[in-house]
C-alpha atoms as a PDB file:
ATOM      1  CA  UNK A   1      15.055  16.614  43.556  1.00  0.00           C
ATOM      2  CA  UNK A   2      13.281  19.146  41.217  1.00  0.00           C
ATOM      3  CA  UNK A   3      16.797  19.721  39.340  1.00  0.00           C
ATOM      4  CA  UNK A   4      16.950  15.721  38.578  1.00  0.00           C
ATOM      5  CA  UNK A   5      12.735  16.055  37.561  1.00  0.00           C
ATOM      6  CA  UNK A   6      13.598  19.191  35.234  1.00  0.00           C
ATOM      7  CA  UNK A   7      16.399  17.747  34.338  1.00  0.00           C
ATOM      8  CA  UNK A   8      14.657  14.597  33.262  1.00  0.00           C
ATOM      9  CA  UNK A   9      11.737  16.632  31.542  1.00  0.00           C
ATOM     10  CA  UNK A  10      14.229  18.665  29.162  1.00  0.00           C
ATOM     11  CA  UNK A  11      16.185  15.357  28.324  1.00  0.00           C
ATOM     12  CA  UNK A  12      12.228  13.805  27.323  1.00  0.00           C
ATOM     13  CA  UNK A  13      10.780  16.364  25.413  1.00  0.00           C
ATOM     14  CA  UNK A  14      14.800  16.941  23.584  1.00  0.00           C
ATOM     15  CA  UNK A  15      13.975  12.345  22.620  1.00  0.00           C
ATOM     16  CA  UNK A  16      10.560  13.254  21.243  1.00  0.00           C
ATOM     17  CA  UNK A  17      11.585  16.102  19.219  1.00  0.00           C
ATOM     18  CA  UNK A  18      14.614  13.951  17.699  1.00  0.00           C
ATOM     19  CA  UNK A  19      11.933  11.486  16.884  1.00  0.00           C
ATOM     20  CA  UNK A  20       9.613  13.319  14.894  1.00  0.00           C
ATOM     21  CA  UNK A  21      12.159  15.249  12.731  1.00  0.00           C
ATOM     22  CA  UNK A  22      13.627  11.745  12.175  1.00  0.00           C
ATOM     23  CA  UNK A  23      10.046  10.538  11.045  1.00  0.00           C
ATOM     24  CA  UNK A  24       9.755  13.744   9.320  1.00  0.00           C
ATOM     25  CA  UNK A  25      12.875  12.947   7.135  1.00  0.00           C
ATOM     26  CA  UNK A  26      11.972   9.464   6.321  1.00  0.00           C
ATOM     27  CA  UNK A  27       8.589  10.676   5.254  1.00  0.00           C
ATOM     28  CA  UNK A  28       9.844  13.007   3.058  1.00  0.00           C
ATOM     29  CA  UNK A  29      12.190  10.846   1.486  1.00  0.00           C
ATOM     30  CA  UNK A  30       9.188   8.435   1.110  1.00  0.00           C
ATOM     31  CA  UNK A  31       7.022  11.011  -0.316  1.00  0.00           C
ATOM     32  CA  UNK A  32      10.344  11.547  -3.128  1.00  0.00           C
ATOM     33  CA  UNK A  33      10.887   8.197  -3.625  1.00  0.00           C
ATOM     34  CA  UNK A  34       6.713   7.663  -4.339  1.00  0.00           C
ATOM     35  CA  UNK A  35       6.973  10.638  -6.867  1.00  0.00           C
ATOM     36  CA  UNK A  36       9.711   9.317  -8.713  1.00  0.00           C
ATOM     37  CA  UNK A  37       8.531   5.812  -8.995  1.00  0.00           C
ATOM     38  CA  UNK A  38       5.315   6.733 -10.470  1.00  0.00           C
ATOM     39  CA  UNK A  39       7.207   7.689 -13.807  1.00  0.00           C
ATOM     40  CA  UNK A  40       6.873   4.740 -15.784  1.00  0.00           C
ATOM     41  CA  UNK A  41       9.237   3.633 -18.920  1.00  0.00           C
ATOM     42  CA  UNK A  42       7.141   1.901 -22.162  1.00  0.00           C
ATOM     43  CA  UNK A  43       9.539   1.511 -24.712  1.00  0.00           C
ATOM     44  CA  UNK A  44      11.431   4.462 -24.073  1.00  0.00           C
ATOM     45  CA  UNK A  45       8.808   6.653 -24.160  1.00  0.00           C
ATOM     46  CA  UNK A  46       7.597   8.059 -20.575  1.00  0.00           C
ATOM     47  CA  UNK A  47       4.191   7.030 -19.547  1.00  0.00           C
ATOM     48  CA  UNK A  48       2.819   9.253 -16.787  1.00  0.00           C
ATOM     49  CA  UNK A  49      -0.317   8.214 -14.660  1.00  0.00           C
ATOM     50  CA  UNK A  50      -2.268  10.991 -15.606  1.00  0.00           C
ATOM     51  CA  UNK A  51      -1.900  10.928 -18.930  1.00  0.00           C
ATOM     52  CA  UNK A  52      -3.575   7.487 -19.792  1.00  0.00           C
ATOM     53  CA  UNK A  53      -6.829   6.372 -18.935  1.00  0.00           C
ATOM     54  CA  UNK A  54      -7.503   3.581 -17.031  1.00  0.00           C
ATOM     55  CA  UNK A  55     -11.008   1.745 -17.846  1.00  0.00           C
ATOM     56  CA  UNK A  56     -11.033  -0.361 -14.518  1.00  0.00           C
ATOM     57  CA  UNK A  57      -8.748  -0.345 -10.900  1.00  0.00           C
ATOM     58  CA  UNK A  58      -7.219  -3.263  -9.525  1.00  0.00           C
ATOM     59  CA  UNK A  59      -9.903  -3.782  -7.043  1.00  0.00           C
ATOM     60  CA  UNK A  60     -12.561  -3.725  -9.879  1.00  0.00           C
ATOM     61  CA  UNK A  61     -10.638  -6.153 -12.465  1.00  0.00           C
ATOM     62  CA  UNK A  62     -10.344  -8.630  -9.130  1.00  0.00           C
ATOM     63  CA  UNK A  63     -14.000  -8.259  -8.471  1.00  0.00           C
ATOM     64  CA  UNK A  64     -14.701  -9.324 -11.758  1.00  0.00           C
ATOM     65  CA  UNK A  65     -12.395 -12.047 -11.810  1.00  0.00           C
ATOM     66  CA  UNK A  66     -13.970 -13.439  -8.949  1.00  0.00           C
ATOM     67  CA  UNK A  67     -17.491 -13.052 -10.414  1.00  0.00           C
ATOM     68  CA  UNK A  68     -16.747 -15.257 -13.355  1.00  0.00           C
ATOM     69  CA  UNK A  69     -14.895 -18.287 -11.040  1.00  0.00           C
ATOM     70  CA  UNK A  70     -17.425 -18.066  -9.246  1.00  0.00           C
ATOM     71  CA  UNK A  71     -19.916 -18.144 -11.939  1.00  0.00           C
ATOM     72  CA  UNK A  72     -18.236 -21.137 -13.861  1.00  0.00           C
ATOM     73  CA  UNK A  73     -17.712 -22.964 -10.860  1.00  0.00           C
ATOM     74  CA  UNK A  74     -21.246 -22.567  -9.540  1.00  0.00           C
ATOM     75  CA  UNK A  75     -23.254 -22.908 -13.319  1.00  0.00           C
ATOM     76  CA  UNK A  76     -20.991 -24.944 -15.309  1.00  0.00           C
ATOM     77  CA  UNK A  77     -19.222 -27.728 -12.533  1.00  0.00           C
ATOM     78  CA  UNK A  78     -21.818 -27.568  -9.740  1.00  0.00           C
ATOM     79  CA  UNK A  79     -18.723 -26.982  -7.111  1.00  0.00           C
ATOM     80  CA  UNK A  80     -20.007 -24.372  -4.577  1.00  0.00           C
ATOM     81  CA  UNK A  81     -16.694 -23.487  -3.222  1.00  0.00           C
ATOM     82  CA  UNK A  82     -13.961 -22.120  -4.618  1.00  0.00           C
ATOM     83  CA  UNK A  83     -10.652 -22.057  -3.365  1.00  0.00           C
ATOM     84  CA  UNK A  84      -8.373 -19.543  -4.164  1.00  0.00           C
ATOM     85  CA  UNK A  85      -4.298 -20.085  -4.667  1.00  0.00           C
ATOM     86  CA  UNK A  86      -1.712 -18.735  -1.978  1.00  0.00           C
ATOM     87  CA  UNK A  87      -0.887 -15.932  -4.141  1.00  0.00           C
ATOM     88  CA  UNK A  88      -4.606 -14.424  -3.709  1.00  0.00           C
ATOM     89  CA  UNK A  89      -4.452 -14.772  -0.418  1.00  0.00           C
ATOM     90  CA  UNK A  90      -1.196 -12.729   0.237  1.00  0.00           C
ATOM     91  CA  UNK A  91      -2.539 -10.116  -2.323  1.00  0.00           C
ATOM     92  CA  UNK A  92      -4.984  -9.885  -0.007  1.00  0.00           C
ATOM     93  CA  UNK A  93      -3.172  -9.707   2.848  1.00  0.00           C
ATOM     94  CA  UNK A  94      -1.549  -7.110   1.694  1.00  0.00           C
ATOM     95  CA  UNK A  95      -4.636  -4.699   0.774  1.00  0.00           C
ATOM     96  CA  UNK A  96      -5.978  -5.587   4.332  1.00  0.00           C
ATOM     97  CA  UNK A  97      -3.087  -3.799   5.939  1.00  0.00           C
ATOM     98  CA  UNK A  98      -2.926  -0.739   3.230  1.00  0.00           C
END
Protein backbone atom coordinates (compact mmCIF):
# COMPACT_ATOMS: atom_id res chain seq x y z
CA UNK A 1 0.00 0.00 0.00
CA UNK A 2 2.79 2.58 0.79
CA UNK A 3 4.74 1.32 -2.49
CA UNK A 4 1.44 2.23 -4.70
CA UNK A 5 1.24 5.88 -2.35
CA UNK A 6 5.12 6.51 -3.08
CA UNK A 7 4.74 5.32 -6.11
CA UNK A 8 1.92 7.68 -6.89
CA UNK A 9 3.79 10.70 -5.15
CA UNK A 10 7.04 10.34 -7.46
CA UNK A 11 4.77 9.94 -10.65
CA UNK A 12 2.91 13.63 -9.23
CA UNK A 13 5.63 15.67 -8.38
CA UNK A 14 7.67 14.02 -11.98
CA UNK A 15 3.70 15.84 -13.90
CA UNK A 16 4.32 19.10 -12.07
CA UNK A 17 7.86 19.44 -12.84
CA UNK A 18 7.12 18.61 -16.70
CA UNK A 19 4.63 21.38 -16.40
CA UNK A 20 6.54 24.18 -15.31
CA UNK A 21 9.63 23.65 -17.57
CA UNK A 22 6.97 23.42 -20.34
CA UNK A 23 5.55 26.89 -19.11
CA UNK A 24 9.03 27.90 -18.66
CA UNK A 25 9.78 27.31 -22.44
CA UNK A 26 6.74 28.94 -23.76
CA UNK A 27 7.52 31.93 -21.64
CA UNK A 28 10.71 32.28 -22.88
CA UNK A 29 9.83 31.98 -26.31
CA UNK A 30 7.16 34.66 -25.51
CA UNK A 31 9.57 36.87 -23.87
CA UNK A 32 11.80 36.41 -27.62
CA UNK A 33 9.07 36.77 -29.66
CA UNK A 34 7.97 40.29 -27.51
CA UNK A 35 11.66 41.50 -28.02
CA UNK A 36 11.73 41.01 -31.54
CA UNK A 37 8.41 42.46 -32.35
CA UNK A 38 9.12 45.66 -30.72
CA UNK A 39 11.62 46.52 -33.65
CA UNK A 40 9.62 48.49 -35.85
CA UNK A 41 10.28 49.13 -39.83
CA UNK A 42 9.48 53.08 -41.12
CA UNK A 43 10.58 53.20 -44.46
CA UNK A 44 13.41 51.06 -44.14
CA UNK A 45 14.87 52.71 -41.52
CA UNK A 46 14.56 50.90 -37.93
CA UNK A 47 12.53 52.73 -35.42
CA UNK A 48 13.22 51.51 -31.89
CA UNK A 49 10.83 52.38 -28.89
CA UNK A 50 13.29 54.08 -27.02
CA UNK A 51 14.54 56.14 -29.34
CA UNK A 52 11.40 58.34 -30.15
CA UNK A 53 9.39 60.19 -27.89
CA UNK A 54 6.02 59.68 -27.41
CA UNK A 55 3.92 62.96 -26.30
CA UNK A 56 0.77 60.92 -25.10
CA UNK A 57 -0.08 56.78 -24.41
CA UNK A 58 -2.90 55.09 -25.79
CA UNK A 59 -4.86 55.33 -22.67
CA UNK A 60 -4.31 59.18 -22.60
CA UNK A 61 -5.14 59.91 -26.48
CA UNK A 62 -8.56 57.68 -25.64
CA UNK A 63 -9.24 59.77 -22.62
CA UNK A 64 -9.13 62.68 -24.61
CA UNK A 65 -11.08 61.42 -27.31
CA UNK A 66 -13.74 60.71 -25.06
CA UNK A 67 -13.58 64.18 -23.43
CA UNK A 68 -14.33 65.96 -26.64
CA UNK A 69 -17.54 63.41 -27.71
CA UNK A 70 -18.54 63.93 -24.81
CA UNK A 71 -18.13 67.57 -24.82
CA UNK A 72 -19.77 68.08 -28.36
CA UNK A 73 -22.43 65.85 -27.61
CA UNK A 74 -23.30 67.39 -24.26
CA UNK A 75 -22.62 71.48 -25.37
CA UNK A 76 -23.25 71.50 -28.95
CA UNK A 77 -26.43 68.66 -29.58
CA UNK A 78 -27.87 68.54 -26.05
CA UNK A 79 -27.67 64.44 -26.27
CA UNK A 80 -26.52 63.28 -22.78
CA UNK A 81 -25.53 59.88 -23.82
CA UNK A 82 -23.20 58.75 -25.96
CA UNK A 83 -22.91 55.52 -27.39
CA UNK A 84 -19.86 54.16 -28.38
CA UNK A 85 -19.31 51.69 -31.66
CA UNK A 86 -18.54 47.82 -31.20
CA UNK A 87 -15.03 48.40 -31.93
CA UNK A 88 -14.61 50.55 -28.55
CA UNK A 89 -16.12 48.20 -26.77
CA UNK A 90 -13.83 45.19 -27.72
CA UNK A 91 -10.80 47.60 -27.32
CA UNK A 92 -11.96 47.70 -24.15
CA UNK A 93 -12.48 44.41 -23.55
CA UNK A 94 -9.36 43.74 -24.28
CA UNK A 95 -7.49 46.28 -21.78
CA UNK A 96 -9.90 44.86 -19.05
CA UNK A 97 -8.27 41.48 -19.28
CA UNK A 98 -4.47 42.88 -19.80
Amino acid sequence: MTANIFQGFIITINGIFGVFIVLGILAFFMWLLGVISKKEQIQGYEVREEDTERIFSEKEIIAIISAIQHFKAFYETGVREVKTSENWRKYARIEQVR
